[in-house]
Protein backbone atom coordinates (compact mmCIF):
# COMPACT_ATOMS: atom_id res chain seq x y z
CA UNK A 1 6.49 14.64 0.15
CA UNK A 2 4.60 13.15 2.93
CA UNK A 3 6.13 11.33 6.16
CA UNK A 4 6.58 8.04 7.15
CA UNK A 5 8.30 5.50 3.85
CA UNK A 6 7.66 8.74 2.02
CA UNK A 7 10.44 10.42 3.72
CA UNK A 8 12.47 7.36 3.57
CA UNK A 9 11.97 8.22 -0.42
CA UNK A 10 13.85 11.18 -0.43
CA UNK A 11 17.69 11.39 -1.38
CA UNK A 12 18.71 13.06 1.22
CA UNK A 13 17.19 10.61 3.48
CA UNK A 14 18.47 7.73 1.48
CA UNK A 15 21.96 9.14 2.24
CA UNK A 16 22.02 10.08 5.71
CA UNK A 17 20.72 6.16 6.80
CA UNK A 18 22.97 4.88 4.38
CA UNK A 19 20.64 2.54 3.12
CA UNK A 20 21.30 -0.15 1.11
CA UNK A 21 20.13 -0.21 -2.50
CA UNK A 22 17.66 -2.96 -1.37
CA UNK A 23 16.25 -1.04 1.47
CA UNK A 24 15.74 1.74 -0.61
CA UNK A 25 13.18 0.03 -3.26
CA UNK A 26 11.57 -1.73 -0.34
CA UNK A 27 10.85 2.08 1.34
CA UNK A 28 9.79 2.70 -2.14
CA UNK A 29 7.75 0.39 -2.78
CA UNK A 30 6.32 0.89 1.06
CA UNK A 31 5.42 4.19 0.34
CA UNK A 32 4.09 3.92 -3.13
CA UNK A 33 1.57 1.12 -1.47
CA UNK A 34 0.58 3.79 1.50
CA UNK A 35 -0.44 6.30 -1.36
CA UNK A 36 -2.13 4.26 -3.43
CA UNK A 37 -4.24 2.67 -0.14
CA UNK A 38 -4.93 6.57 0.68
CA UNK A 39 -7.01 7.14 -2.85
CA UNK A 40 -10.46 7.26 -2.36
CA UNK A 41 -11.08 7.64 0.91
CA UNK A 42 -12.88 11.22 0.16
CA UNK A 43 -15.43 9.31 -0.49
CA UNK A 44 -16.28 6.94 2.78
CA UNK A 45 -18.25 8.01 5.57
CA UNK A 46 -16.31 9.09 8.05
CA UNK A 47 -16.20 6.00 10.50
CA UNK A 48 -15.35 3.75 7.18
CA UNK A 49 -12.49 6.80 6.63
CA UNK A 50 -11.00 6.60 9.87
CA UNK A 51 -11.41 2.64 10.18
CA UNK A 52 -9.20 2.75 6.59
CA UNK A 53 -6.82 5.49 8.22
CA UNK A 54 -6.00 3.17 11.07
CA UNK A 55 -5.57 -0.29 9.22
CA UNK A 56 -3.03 1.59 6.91
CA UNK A 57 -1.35 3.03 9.74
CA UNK A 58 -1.18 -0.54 11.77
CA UNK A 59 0.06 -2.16 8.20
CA UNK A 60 2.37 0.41 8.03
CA UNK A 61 4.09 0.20 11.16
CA UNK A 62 4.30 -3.89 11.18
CA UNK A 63 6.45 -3.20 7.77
CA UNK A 64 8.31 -1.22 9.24
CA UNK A 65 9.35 -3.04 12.70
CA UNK A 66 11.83 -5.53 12.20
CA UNK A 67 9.86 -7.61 15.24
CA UNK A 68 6.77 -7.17 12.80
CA UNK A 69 6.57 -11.15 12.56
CA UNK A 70 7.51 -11.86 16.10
CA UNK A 71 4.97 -9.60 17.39
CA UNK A 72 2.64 -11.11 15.15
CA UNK A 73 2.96 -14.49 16.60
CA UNK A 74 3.21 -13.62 20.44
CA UNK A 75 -0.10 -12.35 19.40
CA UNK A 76 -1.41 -15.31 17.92
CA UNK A 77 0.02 -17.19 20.51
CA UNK A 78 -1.68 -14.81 23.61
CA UNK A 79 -5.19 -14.86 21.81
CA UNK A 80 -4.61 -19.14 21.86
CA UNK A 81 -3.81 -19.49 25.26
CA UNK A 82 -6.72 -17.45 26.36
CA UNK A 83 -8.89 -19.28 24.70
CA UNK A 84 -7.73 -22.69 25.99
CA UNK A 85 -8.05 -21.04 29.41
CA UNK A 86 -11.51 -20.41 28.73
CA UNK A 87 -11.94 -23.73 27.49
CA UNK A 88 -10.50 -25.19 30.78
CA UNK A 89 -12.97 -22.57 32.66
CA UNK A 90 -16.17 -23.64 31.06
């Protein structure tokens, strides 16, 4: 099986995190959207490969973090207020 939500897929897993029945179809369903963004890339260049490789990992790991959404919006909220402090340099 792969790593990542594809371990997370495997009983044994399941049972040592004692994960809820919830968590499980959500790792599921994580992993079964990693492989299915994986097919195909055989055929990119490689710079289009690796630009795929490291969107899926970034999606990935923001599904995974439970500050996913938080991080998101610090973000949002860092790239604002540099922009209104280039507005106020200009």
């Amino acid at each position: 099986m792969g790593g990542g939500p594809a371990l997370l897929t495997q009983e044994s897993v399941e049972k040592e995190l004692k994960l809820s029945d919830d968590q499980v179809k959500q790792a599921r369903e994580l992993a079964e959207q990693q492989r299915g963004s994986f097919r195909g890339l055989r055929d990119l260049s490689p710079e289009e490969r690796q630009k795929r490789v490291d969107e899926r990992i970034r999606h990935t790991v923001e599904s995974l973090s439970p500050l996913a959404g938080i991080e998101k919006e610090v973000r949002a909220l860092s790239q604002r207020l540099a922009d209104l402090e280039k507005k106020l340099e200009d």
